[in-house]
PDB file of N, CA and C in Angstrom:
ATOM      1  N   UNK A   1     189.672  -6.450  15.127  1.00  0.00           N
ATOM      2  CA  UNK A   1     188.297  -6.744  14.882  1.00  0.00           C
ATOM      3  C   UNK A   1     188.100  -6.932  13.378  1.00  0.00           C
ATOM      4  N   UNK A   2     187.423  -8.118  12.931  1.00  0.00           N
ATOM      5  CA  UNK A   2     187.017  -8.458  11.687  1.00  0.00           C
ATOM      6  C   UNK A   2     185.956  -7.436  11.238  1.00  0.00           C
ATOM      7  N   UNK A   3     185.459  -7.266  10.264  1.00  0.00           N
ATOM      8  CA  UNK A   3     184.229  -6.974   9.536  1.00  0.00           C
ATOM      9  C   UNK A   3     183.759  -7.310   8.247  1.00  0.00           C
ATOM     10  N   UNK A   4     182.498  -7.950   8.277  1.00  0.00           N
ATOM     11  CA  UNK A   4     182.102  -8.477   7.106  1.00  0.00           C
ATOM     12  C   UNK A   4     181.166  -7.630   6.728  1.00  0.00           C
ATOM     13  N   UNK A   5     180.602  -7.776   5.309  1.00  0.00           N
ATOM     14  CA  UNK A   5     179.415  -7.207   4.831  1.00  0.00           C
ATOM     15  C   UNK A   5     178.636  -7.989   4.100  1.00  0.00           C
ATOM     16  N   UNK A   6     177.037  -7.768   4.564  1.00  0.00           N
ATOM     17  CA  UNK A   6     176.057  -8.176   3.696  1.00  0.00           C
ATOM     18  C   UNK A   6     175.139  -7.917   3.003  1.00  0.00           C
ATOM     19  N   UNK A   7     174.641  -8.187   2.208  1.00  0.00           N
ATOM     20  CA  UNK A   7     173.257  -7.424   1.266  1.00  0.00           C
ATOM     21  C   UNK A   7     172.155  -8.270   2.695  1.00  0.00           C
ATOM     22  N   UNK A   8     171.323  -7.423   2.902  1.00  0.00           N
ATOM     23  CA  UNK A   8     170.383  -7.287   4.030  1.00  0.00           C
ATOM     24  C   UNK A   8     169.307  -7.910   3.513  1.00  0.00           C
ATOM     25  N   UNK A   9     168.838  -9.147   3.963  1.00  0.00           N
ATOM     26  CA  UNK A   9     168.135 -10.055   3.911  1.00  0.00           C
ATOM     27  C   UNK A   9     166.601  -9.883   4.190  1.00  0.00           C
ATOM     28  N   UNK A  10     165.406 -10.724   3.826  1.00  0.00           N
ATOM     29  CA  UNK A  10     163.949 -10.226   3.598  1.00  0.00           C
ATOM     30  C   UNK A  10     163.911  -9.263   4.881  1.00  0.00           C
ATOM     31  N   UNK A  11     164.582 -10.200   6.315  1.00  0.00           N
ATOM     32  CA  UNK A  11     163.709  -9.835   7.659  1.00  0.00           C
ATOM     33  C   UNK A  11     163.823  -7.992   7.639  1.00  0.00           C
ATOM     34  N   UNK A  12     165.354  -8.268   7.469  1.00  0.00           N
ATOM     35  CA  UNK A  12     165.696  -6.463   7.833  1.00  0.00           C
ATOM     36  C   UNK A  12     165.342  -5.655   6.316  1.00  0.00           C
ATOM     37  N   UNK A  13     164.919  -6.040   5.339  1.00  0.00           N
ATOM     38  CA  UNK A  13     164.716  -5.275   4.494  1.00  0.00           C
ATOM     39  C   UNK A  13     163.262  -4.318   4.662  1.00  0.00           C
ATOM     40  N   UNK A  14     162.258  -5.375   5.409  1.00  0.00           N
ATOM     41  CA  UNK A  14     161.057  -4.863   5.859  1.00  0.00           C
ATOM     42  C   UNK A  14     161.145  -3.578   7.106  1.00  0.00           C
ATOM     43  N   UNK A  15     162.018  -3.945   7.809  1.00  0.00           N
ATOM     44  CA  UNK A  15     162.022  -2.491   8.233  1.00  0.00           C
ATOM     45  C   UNK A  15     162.401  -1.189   7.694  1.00  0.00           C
ATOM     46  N   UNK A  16     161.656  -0.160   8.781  1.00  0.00           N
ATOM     47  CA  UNK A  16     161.467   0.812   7.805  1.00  0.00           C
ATOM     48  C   UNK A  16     161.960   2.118   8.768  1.00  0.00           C
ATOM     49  N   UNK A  17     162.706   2.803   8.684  1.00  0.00           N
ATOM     50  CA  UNK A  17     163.622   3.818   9.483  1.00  0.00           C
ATOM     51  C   UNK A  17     162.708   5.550   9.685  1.00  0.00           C
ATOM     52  N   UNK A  18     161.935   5.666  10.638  1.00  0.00           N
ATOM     53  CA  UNK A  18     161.486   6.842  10.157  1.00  0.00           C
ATOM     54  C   UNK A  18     161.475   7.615  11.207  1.00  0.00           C
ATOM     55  N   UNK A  19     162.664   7.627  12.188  1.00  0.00           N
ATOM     56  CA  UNK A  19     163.265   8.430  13.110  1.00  0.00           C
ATOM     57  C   UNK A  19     164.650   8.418  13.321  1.00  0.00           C
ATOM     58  N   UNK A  20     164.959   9.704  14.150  1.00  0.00           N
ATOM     59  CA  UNK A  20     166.404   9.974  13.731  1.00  0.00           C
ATOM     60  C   UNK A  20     167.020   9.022  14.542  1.00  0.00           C
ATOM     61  N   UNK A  21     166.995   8.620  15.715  1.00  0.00           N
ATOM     62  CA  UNK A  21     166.926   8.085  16.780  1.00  0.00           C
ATOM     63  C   UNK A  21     167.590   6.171  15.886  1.00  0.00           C
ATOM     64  N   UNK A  22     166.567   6.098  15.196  1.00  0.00           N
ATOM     65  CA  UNK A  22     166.594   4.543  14.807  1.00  0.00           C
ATOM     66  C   UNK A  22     167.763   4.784  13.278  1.00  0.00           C
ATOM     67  N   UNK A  23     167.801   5.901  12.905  1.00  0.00           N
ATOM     68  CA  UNK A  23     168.680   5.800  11.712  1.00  0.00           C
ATOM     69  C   UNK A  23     170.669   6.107  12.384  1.00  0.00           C
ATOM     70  N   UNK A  24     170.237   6.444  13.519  1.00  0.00           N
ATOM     71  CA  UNK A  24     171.539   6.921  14.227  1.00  0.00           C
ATOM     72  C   UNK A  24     172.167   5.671  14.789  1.00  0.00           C
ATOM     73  N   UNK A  25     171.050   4.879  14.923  1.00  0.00           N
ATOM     74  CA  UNK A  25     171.700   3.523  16.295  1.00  0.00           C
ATOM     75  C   UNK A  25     172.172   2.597  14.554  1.00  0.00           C
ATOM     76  N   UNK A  26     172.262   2.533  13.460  1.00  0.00           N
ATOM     77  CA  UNK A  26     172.733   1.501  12.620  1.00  0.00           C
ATOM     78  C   UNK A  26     174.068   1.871  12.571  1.00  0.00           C
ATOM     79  N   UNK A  27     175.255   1.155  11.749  1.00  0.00           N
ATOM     80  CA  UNK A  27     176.206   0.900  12.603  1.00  0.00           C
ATOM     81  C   UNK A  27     177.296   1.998  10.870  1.00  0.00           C
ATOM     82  N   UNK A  28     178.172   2.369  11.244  1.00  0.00           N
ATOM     83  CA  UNK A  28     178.885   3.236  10.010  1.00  0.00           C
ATOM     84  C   UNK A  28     179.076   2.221   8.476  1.00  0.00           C
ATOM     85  N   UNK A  29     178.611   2.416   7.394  1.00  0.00           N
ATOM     86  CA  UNK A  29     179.067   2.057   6.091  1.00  0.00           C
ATOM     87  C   UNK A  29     177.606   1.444   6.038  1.00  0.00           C
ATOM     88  N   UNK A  30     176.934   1.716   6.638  1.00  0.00           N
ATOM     89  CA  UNK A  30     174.935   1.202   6.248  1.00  0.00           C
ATOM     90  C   UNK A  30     175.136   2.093   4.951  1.00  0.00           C
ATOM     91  N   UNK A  31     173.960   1.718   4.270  1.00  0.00           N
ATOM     92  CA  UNK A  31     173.426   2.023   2.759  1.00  0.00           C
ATOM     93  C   UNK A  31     171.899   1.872   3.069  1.00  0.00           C
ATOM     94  N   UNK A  32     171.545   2.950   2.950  1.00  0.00           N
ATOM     95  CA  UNK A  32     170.393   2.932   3.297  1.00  0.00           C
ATOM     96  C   UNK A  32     169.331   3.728   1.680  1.00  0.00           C
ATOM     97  N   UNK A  33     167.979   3.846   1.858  1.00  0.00           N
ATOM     98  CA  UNK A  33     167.790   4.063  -0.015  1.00  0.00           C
ATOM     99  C   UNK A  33     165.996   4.638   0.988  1.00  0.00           C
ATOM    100  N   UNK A  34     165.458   5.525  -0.030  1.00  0.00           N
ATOM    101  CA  UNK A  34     164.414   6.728   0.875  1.00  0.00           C
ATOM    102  C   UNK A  34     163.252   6.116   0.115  1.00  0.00           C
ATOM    103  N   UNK A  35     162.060   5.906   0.440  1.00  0.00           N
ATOM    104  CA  UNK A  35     160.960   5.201   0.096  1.00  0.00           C
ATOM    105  C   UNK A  35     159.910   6.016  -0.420  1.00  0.00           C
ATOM    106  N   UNK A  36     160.911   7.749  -0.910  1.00  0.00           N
ATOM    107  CA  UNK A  36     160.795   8.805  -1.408  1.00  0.00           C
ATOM    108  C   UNK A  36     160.584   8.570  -2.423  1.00  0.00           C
ATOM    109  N   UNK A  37     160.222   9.120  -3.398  1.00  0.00           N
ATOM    110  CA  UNK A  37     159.454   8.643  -5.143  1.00  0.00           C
ATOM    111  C   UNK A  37     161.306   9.159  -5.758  1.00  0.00           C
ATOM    112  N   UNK A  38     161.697   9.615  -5.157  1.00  0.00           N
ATOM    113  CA  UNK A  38     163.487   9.864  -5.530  1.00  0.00           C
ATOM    114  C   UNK A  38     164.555   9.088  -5.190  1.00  0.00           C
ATOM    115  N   UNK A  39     163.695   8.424  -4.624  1.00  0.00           N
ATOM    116  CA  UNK A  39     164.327   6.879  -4.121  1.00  0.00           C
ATOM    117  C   UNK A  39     166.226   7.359  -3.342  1.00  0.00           C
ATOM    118  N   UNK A  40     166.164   8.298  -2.687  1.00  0.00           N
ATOM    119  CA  UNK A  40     167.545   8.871  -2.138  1.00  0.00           C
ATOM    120  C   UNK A  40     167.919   7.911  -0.996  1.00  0.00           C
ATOM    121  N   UNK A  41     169.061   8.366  -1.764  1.00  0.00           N
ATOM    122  CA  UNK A  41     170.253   7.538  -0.893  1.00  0.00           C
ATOM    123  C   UNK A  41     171.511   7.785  -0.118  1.00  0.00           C
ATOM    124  N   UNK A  42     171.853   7.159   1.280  1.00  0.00           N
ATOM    125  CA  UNK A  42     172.656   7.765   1.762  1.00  0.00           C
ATOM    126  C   UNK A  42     173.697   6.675   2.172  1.00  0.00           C
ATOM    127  N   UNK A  43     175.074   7.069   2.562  1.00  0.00           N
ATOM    128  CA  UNK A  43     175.293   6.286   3.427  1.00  0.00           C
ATOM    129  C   UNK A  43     176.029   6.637   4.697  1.00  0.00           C
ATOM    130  N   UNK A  44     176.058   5.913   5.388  1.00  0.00           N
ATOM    131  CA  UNK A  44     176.795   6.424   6.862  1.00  0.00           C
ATOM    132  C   UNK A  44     178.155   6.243   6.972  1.00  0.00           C
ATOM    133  N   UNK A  45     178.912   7.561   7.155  1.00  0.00           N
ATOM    134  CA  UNK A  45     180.742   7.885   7.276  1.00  0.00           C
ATOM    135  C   UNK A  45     180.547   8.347   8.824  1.00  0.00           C
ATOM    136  N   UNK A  46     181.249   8.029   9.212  1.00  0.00           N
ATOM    137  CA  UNK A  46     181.724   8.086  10.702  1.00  0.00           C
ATOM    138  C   UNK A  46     180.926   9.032  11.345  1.00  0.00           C
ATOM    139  N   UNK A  47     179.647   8.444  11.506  1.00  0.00           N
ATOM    140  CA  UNK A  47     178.524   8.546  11.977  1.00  0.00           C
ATOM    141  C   UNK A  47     177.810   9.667  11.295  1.00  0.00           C
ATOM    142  N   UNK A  48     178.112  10.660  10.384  1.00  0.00           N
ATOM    143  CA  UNK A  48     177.337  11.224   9.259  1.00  0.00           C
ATOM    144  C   UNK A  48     176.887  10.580   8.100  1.00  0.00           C
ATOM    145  N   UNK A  49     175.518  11.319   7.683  1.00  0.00           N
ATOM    146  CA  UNK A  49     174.846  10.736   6.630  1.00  0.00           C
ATOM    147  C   UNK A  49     175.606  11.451   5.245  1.00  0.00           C
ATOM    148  N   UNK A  50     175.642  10.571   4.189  1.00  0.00           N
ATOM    149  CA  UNK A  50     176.545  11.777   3.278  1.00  0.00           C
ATOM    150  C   UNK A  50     175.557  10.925   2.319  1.00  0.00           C
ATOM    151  N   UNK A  51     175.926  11.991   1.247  1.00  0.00           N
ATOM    152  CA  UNK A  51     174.783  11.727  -0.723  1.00  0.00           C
ATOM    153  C   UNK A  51     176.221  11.499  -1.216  1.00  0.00           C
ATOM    154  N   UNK A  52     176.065  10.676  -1.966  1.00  0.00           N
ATOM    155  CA  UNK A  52     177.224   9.142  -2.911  1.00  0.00           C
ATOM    156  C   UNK A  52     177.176  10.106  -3.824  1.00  0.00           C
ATOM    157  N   UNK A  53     176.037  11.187  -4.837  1.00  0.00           N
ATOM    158  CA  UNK A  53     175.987  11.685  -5.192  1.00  0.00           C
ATOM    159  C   UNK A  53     177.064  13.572  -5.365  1.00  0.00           C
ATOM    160  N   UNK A  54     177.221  13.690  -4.133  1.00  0.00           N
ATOM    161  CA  UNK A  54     177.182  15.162  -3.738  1.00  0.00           C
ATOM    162  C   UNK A  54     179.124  15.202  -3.515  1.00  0.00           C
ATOM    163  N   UNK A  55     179.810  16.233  -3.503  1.00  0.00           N
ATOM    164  CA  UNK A  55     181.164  16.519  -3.399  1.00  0.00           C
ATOM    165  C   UNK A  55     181.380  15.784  -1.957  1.00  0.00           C
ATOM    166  N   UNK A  56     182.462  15.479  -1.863  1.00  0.00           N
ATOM    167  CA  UNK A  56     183.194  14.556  -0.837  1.00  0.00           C
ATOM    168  C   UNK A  56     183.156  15.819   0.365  1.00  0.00           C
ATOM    169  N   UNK A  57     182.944  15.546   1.330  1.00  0.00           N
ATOM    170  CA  UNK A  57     183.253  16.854   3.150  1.00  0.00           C
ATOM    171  C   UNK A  57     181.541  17.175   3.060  1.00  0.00           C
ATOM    172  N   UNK A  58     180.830  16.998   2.311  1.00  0.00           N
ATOM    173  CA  UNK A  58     179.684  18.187   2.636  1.00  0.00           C
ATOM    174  C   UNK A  58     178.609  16.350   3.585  1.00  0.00           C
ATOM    175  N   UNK A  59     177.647  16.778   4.024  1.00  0.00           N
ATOM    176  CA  UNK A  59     176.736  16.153   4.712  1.00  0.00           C
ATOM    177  C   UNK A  59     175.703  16.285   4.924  1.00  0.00           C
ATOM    178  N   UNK A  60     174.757  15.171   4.636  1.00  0.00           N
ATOM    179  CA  UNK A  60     173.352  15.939   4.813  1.00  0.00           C
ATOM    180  C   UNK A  60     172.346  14.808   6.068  1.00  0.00           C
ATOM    181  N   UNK A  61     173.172  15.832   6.970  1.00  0.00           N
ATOM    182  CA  UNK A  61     172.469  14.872   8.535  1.00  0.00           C
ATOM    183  C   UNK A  61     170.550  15.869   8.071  1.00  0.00           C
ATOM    184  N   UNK A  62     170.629  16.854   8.038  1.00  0.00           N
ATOM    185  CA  UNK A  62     169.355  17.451   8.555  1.00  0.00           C
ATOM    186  C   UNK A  62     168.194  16.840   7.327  1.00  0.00           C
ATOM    187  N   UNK A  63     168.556  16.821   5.821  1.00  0.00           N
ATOM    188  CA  UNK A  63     167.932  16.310   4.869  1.00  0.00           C
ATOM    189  C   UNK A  63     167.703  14.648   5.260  1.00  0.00           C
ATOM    190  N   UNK A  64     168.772  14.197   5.491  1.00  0.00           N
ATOM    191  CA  UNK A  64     168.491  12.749   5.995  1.00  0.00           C
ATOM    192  C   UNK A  64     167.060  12.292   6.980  1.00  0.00           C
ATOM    193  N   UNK A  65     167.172  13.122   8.025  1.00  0.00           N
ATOM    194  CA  UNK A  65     166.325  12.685   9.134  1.00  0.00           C
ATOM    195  C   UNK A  65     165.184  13.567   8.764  1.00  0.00           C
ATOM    196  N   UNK A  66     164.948  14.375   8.104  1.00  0.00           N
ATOM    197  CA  UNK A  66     163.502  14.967   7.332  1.00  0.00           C
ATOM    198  C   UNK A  66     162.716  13.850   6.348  1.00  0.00           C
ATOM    199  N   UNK A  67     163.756  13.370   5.565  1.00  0.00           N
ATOM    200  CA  UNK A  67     163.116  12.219   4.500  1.00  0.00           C
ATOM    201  C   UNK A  67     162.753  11.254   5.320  1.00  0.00           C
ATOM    202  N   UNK A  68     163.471  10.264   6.240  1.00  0.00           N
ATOM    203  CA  UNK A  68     163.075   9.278   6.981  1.00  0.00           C
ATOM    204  C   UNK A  68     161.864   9.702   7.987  1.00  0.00           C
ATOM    205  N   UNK A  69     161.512  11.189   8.541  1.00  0.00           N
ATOM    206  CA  UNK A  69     160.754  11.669   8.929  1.00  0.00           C
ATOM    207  C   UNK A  69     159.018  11.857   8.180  1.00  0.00           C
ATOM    208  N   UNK A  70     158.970  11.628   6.861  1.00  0.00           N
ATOM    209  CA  UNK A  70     158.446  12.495   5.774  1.00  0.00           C
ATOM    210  C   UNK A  70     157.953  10.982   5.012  1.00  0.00           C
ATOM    211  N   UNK A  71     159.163  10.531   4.760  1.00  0.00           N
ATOM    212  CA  UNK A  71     159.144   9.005   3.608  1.00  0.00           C
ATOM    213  C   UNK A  71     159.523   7.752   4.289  1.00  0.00           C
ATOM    214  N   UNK A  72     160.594   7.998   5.330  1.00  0.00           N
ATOM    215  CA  UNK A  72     161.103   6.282   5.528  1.00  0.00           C
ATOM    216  C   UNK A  72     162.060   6.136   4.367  1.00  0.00           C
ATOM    217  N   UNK A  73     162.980   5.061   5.491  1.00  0.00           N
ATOM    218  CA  UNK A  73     164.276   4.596   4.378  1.00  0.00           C
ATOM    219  C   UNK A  73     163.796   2.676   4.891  1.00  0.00           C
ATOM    220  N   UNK A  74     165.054   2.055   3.803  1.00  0.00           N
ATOM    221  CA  UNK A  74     164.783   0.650   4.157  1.00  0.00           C
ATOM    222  C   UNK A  74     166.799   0.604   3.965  1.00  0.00           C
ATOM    223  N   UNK A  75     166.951  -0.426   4.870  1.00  0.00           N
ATOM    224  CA  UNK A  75     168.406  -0.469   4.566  1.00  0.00           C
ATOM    225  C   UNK A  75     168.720  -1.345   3.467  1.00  0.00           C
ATOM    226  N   UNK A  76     169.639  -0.798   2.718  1.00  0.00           N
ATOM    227  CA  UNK A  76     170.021  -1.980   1.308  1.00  0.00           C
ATOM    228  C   UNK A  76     171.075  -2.387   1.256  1.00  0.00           C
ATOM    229  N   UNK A  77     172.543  -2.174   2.675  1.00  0.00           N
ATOM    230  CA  UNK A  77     173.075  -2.715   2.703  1.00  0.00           C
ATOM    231  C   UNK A  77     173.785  -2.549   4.341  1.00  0.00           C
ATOM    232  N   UNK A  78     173.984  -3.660   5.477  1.00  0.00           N
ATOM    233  CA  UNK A  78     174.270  -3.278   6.413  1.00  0.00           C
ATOM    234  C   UNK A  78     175.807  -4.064   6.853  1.00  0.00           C
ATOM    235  N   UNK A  79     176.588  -3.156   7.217  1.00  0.00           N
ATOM    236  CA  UNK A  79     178.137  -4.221   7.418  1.00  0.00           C
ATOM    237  C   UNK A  79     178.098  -4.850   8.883  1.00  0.00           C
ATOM    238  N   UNK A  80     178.595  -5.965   9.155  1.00  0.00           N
ATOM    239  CA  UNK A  80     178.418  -6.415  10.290  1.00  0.00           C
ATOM    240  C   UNK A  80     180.010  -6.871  10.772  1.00  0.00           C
ATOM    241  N   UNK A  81     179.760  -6.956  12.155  1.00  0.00           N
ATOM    242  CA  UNK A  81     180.873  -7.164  12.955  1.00  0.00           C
ATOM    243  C   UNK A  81     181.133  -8.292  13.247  1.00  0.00           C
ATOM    244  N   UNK A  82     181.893  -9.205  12.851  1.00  0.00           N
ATOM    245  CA  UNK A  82     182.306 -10.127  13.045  1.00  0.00           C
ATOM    246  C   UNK A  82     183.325 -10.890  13.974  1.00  0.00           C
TER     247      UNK A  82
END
């Protein structure tokens, strides 16, 4: 199986992620960015949310789905299957 990646275009940039449900169904290596005044960011490792920021093993599924709960994310980068 191929895989390409793209910077996420007007349509999908307008959506806006603010359940766990809808942040779970995007697909692993999304980049997603929090509409939080901290503008946080995550991205998805084999199906955990992890901070780009934070030591490599740790995860922040429960902080993730509170902010998108709270603020909303927008995706800023989604890989696709080709």
């Amino acid at each position: 199986m191929k895989t390409s990646a793209e910077t996420v275009g007007s349509a999908e940039a307008e959506t806006t992620y603010t359940t766990c449900s809808s942040l779970d169904e995007l697909p692993n290596g999304t980049v997603v960015v929090g509409l939080d005044p901290w503008k946080t960011m995550r991205i998805k490792v084999s199906d955990r949310w992890i901070d780009p920021k934070k030591p490599l093993g740790t995860t922040y599924d429960v902080d993730t789905y509170a902010t998108a709960r709270r603020y909303g994310f927008r995706a800023a980068f989604l890989p696709t299957v080709v």
